[in-house]
N, C-alpha and C. Protein backbone atom coordinates (compact mmCIF):
# COMPACT_ATOMS: atom_id res chain seq x y z
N UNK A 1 11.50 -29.71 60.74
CA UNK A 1 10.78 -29.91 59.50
C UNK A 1 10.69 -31.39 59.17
N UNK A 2 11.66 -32.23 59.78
CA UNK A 2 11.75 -33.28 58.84
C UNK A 2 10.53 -34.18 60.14
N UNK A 3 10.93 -33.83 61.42
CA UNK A 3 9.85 -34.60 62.62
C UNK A 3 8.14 -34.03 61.74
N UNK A 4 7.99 -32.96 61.18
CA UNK A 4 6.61 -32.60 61.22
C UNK A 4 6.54 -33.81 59.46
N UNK A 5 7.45 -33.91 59.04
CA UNK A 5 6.79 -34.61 57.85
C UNK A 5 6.74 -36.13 58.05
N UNK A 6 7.61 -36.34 58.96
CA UNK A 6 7.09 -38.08 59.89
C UNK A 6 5.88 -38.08 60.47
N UNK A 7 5.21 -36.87 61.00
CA UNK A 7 4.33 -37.17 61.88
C UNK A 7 3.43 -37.48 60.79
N UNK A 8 3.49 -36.43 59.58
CA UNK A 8 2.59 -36.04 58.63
C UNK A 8 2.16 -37.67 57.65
N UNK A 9 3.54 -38.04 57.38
CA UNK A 9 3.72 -39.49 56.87
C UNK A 9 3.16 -40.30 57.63
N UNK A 10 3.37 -40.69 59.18
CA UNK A 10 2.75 -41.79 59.65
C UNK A 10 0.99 -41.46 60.11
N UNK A 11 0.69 -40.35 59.86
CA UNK A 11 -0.93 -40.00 59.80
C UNK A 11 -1.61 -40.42 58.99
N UNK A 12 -1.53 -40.38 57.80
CA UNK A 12 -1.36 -40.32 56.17
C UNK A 12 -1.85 -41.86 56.53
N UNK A 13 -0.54 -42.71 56.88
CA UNK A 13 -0.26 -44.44 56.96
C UNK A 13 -1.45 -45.22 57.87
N UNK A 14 -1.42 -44.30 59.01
CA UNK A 14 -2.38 -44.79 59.92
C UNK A 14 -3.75 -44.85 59.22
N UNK A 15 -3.92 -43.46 58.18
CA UNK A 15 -6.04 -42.97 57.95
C UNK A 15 -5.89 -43.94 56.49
N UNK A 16 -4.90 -44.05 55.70
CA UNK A 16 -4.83 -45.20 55.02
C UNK A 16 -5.06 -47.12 55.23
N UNK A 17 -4.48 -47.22 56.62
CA UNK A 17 -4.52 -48.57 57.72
C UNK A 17 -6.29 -49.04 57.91
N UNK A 18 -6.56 -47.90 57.99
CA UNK A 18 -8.07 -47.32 58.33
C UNK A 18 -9.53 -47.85 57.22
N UNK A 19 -8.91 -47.37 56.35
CA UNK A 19 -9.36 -47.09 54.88
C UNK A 19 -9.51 -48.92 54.66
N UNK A 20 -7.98 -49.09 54.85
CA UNK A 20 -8.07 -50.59 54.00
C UNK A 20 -8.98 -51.63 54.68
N UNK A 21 -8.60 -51.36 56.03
CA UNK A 21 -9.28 -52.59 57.17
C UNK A 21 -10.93 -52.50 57.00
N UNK A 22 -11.68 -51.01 56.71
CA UNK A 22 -12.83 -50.77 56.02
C UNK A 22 -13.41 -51.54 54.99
N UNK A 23 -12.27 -51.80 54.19
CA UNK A 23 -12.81 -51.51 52.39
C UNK A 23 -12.07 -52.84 52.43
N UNK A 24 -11.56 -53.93 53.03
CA UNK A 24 -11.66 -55.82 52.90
C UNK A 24 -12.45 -55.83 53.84
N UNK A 25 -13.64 -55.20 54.61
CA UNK A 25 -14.18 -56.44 55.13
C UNK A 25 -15.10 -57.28 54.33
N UNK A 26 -16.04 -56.79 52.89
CA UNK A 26 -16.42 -57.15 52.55
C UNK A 26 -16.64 -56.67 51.45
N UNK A 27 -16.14 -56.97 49.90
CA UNK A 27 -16.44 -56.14 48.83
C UNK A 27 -17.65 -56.07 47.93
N UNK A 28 -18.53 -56.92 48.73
CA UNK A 28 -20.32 -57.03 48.26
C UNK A 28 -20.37 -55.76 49.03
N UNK A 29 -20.49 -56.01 50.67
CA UNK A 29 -20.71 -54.87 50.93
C UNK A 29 -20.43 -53.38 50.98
N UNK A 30 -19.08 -53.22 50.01
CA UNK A 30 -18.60 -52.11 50.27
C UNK A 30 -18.84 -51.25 48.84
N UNK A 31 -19.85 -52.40 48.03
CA UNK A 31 -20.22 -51.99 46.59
C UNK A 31 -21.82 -51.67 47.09
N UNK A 32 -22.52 -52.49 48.03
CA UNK A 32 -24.00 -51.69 48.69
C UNK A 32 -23.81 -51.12 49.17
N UNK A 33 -22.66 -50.36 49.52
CA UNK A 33 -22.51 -48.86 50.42
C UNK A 33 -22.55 -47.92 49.40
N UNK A 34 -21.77 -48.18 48.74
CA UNK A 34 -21.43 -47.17 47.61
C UNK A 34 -22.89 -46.94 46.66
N UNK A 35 -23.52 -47.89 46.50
CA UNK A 35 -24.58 -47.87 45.42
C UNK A 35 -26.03 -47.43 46.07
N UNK A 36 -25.84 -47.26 47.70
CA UNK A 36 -27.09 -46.74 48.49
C UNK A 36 -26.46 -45.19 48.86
N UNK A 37 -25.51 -44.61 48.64
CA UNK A 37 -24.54 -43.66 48.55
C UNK A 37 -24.53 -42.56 47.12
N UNK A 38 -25.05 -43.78 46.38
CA UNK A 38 -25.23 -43.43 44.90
C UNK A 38 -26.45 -42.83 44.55
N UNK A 39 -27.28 -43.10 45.16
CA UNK A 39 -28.65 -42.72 45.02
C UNK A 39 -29.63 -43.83 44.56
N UNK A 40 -28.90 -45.68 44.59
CA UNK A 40 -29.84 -46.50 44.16
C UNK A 40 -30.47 -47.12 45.43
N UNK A 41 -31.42 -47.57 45.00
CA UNK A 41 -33.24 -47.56 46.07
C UNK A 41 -32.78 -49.09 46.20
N UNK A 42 -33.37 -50.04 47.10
CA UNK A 42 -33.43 -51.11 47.62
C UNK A 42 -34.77 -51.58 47.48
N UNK A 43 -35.07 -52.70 46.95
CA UNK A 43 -36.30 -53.57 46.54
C UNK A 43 -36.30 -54.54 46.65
N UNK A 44 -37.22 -54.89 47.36
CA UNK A 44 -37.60 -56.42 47.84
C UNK A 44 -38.62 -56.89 46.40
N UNK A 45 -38.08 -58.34 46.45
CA UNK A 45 -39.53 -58.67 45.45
C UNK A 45 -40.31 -59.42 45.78
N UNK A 46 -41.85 -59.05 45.41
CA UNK A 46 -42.76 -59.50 46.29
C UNK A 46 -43.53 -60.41 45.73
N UNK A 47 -43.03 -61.16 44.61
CA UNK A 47 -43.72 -62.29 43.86
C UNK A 47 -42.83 -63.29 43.67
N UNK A 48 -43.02 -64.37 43.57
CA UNK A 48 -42.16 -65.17 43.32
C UNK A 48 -41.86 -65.42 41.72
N UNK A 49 -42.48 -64.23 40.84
CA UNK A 49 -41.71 -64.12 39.61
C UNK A 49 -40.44 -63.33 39.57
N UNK A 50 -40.85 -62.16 40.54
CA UNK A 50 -39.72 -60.99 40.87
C UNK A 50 -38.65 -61.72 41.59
N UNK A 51 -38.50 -63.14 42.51
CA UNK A 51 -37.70 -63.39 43.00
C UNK A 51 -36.70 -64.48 42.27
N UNK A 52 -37.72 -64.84 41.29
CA UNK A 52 -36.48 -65.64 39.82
C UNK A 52 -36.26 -64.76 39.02
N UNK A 53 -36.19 -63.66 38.95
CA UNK A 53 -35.54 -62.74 38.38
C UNK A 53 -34.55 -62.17 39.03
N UNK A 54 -34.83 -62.02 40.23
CA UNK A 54 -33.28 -61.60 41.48
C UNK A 54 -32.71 -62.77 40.86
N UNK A 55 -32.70 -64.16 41.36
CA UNK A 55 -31.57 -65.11 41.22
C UNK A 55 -31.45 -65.53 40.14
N UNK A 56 -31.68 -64.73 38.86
CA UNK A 56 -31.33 -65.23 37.50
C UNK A 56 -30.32 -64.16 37.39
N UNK A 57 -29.95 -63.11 38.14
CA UNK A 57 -29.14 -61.95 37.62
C UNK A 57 -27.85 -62.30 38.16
N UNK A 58 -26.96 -61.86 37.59
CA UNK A 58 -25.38 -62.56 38.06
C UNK A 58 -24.82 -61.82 39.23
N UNK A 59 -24.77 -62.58 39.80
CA UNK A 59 -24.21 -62.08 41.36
C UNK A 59 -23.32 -61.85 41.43
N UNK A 60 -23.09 -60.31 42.21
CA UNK A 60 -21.59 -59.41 42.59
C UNK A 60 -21.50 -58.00 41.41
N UNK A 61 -22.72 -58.38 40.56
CA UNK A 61 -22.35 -57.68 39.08
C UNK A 61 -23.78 -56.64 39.07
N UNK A 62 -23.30 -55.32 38.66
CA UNK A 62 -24.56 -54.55 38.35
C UNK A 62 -24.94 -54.93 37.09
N UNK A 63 -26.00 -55.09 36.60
CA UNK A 63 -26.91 -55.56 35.24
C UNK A 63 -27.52 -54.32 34.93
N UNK A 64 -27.67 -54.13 33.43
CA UNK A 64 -28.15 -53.21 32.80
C UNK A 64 -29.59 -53.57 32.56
N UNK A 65 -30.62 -52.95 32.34
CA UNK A 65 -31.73 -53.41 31.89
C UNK A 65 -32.36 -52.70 31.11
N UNK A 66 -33.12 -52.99 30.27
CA UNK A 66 -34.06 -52.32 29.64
C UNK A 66 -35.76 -52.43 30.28
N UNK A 67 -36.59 -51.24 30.48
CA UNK A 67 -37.93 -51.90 30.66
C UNK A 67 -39.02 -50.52 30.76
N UNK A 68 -39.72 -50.75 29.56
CA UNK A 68 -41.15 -49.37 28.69
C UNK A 68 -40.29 -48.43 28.42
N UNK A 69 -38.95 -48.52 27.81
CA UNK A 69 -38.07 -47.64 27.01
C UNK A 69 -37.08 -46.70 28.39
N UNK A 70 -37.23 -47.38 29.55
CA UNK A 70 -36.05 -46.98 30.39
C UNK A 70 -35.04 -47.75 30.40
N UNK A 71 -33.80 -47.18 30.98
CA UNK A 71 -32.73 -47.79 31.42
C UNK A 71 -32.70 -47.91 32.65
N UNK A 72 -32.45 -49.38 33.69
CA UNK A 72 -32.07 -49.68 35.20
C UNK A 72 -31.08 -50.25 34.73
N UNK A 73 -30.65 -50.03 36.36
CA UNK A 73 -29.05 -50.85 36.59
C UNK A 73 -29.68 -51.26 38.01
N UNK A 74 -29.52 -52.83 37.89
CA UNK A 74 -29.76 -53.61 39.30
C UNK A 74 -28.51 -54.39 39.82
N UNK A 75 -28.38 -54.17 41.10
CA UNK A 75 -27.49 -55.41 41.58
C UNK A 75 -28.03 -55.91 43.03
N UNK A 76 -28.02 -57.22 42.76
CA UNK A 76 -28.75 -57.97 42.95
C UNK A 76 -28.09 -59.05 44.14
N UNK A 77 -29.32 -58.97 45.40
CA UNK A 77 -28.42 -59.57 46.89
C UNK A 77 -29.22 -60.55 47.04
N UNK A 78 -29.12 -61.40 46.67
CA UNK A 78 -30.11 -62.92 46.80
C UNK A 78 -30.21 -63.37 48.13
N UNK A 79 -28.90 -63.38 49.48
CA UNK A 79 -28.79 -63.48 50.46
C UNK A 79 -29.73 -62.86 50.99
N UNK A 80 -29.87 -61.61 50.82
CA UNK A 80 -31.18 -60.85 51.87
C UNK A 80 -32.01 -60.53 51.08
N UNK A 81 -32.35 -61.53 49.67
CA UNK A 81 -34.17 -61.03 49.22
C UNK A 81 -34.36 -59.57 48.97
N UNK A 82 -32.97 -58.97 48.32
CA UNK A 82 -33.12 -57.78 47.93
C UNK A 82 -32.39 -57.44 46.71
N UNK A 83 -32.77 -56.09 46.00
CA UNK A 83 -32.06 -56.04 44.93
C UNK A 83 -32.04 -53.99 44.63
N UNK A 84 -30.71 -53.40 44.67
CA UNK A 84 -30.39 -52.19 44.25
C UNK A 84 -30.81 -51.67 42.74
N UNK A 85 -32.00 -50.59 42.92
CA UNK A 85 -32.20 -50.26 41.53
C UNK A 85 -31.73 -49.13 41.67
N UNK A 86 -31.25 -48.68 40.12
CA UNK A 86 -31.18 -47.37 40.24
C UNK A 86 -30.75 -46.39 38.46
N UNK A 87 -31.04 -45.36 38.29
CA UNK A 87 -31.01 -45.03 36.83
C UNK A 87 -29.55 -44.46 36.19
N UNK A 88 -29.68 -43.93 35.49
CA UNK A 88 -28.55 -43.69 34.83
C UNK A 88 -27.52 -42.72 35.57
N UNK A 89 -28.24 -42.25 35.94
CA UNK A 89 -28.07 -41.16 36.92
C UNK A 89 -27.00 -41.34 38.12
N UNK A 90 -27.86 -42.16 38.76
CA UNK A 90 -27.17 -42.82 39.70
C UNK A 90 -25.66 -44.20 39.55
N UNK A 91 -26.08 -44.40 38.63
CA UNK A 91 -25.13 -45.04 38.17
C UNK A 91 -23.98 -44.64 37.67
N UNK A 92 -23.50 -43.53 37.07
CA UNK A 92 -23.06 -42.69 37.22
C UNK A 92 -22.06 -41.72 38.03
N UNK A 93 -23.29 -42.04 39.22
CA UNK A 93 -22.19 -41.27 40.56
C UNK A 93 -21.94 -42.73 41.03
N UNK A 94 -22.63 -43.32 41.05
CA UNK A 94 -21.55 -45.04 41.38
C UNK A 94 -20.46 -45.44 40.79
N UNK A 95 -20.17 -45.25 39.76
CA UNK A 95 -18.84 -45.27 38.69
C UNK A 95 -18.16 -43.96 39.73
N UNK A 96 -18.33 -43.04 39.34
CA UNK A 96 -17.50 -42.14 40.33
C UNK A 96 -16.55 -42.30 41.53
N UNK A 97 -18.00 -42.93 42.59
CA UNK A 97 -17.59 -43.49 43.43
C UNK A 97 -16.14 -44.59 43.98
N UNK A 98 -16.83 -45.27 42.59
CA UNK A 98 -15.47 -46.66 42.70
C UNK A 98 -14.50 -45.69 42.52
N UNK A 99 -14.55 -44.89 41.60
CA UNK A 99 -13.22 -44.45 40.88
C UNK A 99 -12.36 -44.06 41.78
N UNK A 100 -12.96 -42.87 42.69
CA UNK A 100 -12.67 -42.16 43.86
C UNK A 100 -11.98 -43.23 45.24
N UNK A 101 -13.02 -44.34 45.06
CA UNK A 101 -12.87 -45.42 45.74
C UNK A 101 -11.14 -45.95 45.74
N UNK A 102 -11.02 -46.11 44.70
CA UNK A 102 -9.61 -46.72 43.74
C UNK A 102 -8.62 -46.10 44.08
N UNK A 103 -8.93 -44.55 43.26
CA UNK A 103 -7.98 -43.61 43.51
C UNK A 103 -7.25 -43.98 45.06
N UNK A 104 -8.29 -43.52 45.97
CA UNK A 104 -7.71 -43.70 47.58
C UNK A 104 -7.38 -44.86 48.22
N UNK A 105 -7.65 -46.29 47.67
CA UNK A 105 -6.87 -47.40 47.65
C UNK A 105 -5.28 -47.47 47.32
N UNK A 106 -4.79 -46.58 45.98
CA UNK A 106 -4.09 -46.03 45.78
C UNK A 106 -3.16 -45.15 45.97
N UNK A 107 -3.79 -44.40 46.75
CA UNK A 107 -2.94 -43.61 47.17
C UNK A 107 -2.20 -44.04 48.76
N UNK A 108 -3.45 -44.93 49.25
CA UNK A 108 -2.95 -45.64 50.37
C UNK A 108 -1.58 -46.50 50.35
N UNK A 109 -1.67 -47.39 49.22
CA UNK A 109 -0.66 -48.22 48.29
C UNK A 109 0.97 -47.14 48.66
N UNK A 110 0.57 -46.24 48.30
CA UNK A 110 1.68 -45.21 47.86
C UNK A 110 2.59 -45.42 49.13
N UNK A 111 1.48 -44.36 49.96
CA UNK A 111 2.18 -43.99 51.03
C UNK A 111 2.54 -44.65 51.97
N UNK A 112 2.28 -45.79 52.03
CA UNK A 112 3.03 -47.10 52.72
C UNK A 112 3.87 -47.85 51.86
N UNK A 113 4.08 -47.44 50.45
CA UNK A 113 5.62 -47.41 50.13
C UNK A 113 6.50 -47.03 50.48
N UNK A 114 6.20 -45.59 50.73
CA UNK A 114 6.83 -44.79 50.96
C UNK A 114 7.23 -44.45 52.59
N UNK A 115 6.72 -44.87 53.18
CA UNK A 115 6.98 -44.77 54.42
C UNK A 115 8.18 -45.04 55.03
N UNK A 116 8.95 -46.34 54.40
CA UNK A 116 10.26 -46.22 55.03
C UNK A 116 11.13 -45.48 54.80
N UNK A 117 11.01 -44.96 53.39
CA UNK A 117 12.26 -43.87 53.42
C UNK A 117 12.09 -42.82 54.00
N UNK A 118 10.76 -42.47 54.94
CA UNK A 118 10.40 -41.11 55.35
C UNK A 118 11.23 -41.32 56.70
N UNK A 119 11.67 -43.00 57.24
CA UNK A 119 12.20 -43.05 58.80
C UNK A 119 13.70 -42.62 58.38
N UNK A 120 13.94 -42.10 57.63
CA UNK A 120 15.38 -42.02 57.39
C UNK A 120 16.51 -42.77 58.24
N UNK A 121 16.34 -44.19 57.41
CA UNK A 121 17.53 -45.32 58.06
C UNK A 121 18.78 -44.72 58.35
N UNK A 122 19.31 -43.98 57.67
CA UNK A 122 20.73 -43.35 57.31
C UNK A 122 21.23 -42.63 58.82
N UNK A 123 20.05 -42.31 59.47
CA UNK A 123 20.41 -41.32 60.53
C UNK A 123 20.63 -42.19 61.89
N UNK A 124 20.36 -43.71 61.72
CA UNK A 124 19.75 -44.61 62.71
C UNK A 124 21.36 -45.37 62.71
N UNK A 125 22.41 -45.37 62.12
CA UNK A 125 23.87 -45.86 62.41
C UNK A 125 23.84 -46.87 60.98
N UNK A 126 22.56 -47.13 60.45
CA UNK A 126 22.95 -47.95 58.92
C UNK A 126 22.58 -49.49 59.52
N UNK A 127 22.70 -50.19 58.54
CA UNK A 127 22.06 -51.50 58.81
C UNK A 127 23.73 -52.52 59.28
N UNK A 128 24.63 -52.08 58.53
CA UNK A 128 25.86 -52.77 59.01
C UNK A 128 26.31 -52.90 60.61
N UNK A 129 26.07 -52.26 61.14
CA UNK A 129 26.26 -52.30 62.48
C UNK A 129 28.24 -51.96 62.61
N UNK A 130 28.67 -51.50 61.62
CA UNK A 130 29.77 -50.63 61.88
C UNK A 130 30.61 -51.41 61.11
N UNK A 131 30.07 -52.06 59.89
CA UNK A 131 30.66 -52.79 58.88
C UNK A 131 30.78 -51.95 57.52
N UNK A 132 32.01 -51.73 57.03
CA UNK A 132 31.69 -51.07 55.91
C UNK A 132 30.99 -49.68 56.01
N UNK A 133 30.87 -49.12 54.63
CA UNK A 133 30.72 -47.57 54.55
C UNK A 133 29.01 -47.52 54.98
N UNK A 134 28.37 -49.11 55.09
CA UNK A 134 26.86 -48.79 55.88
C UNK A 134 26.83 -48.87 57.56
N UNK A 135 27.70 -48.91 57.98
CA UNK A 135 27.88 -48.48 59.94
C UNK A 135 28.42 -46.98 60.27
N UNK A 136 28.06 -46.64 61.20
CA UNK A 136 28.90 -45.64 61.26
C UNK A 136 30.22 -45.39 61.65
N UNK A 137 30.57 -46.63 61.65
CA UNK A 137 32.14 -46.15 61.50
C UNK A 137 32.53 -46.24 60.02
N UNK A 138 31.65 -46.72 59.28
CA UNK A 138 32.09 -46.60 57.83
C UNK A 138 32.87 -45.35 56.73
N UNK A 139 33.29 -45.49 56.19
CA UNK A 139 33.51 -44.57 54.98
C UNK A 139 35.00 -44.25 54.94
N UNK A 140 35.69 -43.90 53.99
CA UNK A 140 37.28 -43.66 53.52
C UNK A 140 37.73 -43.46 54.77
N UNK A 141 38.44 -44.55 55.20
CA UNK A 141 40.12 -44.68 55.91
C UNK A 141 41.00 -45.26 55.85
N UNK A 142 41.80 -45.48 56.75
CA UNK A 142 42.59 -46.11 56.87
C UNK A 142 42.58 -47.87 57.00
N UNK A 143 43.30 -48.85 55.86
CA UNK A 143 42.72 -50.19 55.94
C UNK A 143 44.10 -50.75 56.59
């Protein structure tokens, strides 16, 4: 029981290892994954009024907008001459997303806390090396 919950623990550690090396390679891009995931559309702008409006919008940040009594949410990639629209809707399951996102950042966090106490040191002779009640020759005798 205790080998199947090591294996179980260092699986866990590994699809977490996984997760993280994913989710730093780039957190622009791992917010245009999520937001083309979300259901928001990709737009090029094809005037050079539409394109001082991309680089007037604050970069890294979704913007709210108003425009003929709708609501958009744009975020905005000046690097590639593009910009994520998308409605309430979608925005929405993008909040989700992160959340979900977080959560499993989190939980990754955890379980590589937790991981060393799952190797159970105690069974391995102790860190003393036969010093005191942490070796295994340790514990009540004779001094």
């Amino acid at each position: 029981m205790k080998s199947l919950t090591c294996i179980l623990l260092s699986s866990i550690a590994a699809g977490a290892a996984m997760l993280v090396g994913c989710a730093t390679t780039s957190s622009t891009q791992n917010k245009e994954n999520m937001l083309v995931a979300s259901g928001f559309k990709v737009i090029t702008p094809k005037t050079a009024a539409q394109q001082q409006k991309l680089q007037n919008l604050p970069p890294g940040k979704v913007t709210m907008i108003q425009k003929a009594g709708k609501t958009y949410y744009i975020f905005p990639d000046p690097a590639h001459n593009q910009a994520y629209v998308g409605g309430p809707k979608q925005y929405r399951h993008y909040q989700e997303l992160r959340a979900s996102n977080k959560l499993a950042t989190e939980n990754m966090e955890t379980a590589e806390m937790y991981q060393d106490s799952a190797m159970e040191w105690s069974l391995w002779g102790g860190w003393g090396g036969g010093f005191g009640v942490w070796g295994p020759m340790g514990g009540p005798g004779p001094y």
